[in-house]
Protein backbone atom coordinates (compact mmCIF):
# COMPACT_ATOMS: atom_id res chain seq x y z
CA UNK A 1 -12.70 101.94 114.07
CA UNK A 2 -11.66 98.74 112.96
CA UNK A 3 -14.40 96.21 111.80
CA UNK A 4 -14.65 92.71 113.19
CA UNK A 5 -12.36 90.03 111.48
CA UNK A 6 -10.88 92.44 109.75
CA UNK A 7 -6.82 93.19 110.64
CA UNK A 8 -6.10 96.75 111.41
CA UNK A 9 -3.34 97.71 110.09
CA UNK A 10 -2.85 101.57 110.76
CA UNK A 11 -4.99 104.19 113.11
CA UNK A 12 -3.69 107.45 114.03
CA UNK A 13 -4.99 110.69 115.38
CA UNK A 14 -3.83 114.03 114.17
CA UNK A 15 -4.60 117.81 113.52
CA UNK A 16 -4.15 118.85 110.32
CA UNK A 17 -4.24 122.24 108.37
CA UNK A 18 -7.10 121.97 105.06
CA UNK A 19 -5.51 122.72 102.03
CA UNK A 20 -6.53 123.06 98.30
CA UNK A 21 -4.72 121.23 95.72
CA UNK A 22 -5.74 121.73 91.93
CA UNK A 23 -5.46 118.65 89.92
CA UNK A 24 -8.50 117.78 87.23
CA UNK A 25 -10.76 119.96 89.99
CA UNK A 26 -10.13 121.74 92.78
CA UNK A 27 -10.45 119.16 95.63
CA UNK A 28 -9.57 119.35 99.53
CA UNK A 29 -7.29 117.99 101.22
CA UNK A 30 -5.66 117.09 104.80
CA UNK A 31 -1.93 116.27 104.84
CA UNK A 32 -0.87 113.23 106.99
CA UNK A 33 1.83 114.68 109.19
CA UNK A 34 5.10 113.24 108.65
CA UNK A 35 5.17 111.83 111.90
CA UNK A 36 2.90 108.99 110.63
CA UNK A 37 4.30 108.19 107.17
CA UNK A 38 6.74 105.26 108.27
CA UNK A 39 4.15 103.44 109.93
CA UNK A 40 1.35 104.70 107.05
CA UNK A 41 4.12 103.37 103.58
CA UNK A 42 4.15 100.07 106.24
CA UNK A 43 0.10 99.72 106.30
CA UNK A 44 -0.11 100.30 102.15
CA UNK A 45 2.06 97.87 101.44
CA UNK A 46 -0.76 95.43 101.97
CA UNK A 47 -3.55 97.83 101.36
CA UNK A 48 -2.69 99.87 98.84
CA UNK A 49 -4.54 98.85 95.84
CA UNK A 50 -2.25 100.42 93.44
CA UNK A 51 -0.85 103.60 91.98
CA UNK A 52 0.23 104.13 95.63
CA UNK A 53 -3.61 105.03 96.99
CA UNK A 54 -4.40 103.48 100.04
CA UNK A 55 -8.21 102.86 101.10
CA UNK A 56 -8.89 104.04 104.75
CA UNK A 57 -11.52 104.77 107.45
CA UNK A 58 -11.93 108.68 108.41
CA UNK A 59 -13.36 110.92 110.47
CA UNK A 60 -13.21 114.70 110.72
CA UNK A 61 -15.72 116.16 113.55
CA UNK A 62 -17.57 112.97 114.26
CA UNK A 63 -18.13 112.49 110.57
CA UNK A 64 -16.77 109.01 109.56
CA UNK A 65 -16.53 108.16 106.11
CA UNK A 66 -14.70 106.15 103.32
CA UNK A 67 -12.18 107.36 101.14
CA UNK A 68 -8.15 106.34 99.97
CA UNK A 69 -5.27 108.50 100.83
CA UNK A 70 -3.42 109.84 97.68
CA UNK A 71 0.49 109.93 97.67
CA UNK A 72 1.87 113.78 96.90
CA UNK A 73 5.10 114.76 97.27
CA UNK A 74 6.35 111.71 99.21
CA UNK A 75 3.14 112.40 101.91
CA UNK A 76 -0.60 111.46 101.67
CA UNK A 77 -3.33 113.60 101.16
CA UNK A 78 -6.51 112.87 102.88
CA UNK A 79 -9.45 113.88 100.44
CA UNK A 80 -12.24 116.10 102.22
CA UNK A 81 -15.56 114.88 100.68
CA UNK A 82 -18.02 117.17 99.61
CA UNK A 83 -20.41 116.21 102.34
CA UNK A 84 -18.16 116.39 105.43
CA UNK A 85 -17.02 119.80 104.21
CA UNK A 86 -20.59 121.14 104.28
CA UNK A 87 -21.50 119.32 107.56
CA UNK A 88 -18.55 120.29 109.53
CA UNK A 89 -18.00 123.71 108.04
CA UNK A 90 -14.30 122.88 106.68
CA UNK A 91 -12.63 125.39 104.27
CA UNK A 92 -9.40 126.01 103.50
CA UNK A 93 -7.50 126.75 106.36
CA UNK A 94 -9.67 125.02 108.40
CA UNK A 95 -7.78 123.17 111.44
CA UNK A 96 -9.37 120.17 111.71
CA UNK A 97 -8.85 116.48 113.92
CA UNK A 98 -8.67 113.92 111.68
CA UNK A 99 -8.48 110.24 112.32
CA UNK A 100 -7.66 107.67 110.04
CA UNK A 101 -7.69 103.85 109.78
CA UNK A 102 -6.25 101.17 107.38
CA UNK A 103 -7.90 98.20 107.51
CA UNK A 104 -6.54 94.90 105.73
């Protein structure tokens, strides 16, 4: 998923459980399995452009979009947009695949 030129710095492929987590709004979410955190806090060292959040490449059911990983609980949370939720019928609970890409 990387772009030409551009380094990639992190891709992994994982199934994930979609959860809700109420902060301002309800929002959901896909936790990054610990499995991938070393290698993920490695990647957002460069990428991360601040408060922790780290811009990456996803894609849930062939739906790739934009979006930055939020730290929680010394994890990430991958944000479920609006659209892809409606498009690939997530809900909470949902089992999804995710992939994911930092790109620096």
């Amino acid at each position: 998923m990387a772009d030409k030129g551009v380094d990639l710095l992190f891709d992994a492929v994982f199934e994930g459980t979609v959860i809700e987590w109420r902060g301002p709004a309800p929002y959901l979410f896909v936790p990054v399995p610990e499995a991938h955190l070393a290698a993920l806090r490695h990647a957002a060292r460069i990428a991360s452009y601040g408060w922790g959040v780290v811009p990456v490449t996803a894609e849930i059911a062939g739906i790739r979009f934009a979006t930055s990983l939020f730290p929680r609980d010394g994890g990430y949370l991958l944000p479920v947009k609006l659209a892809v939720q409606r498009a690939a019928a997530v809900m909470i609970g949902s089992p999804v695949n995710v992939r994911i890409s930092v790109q620096g």
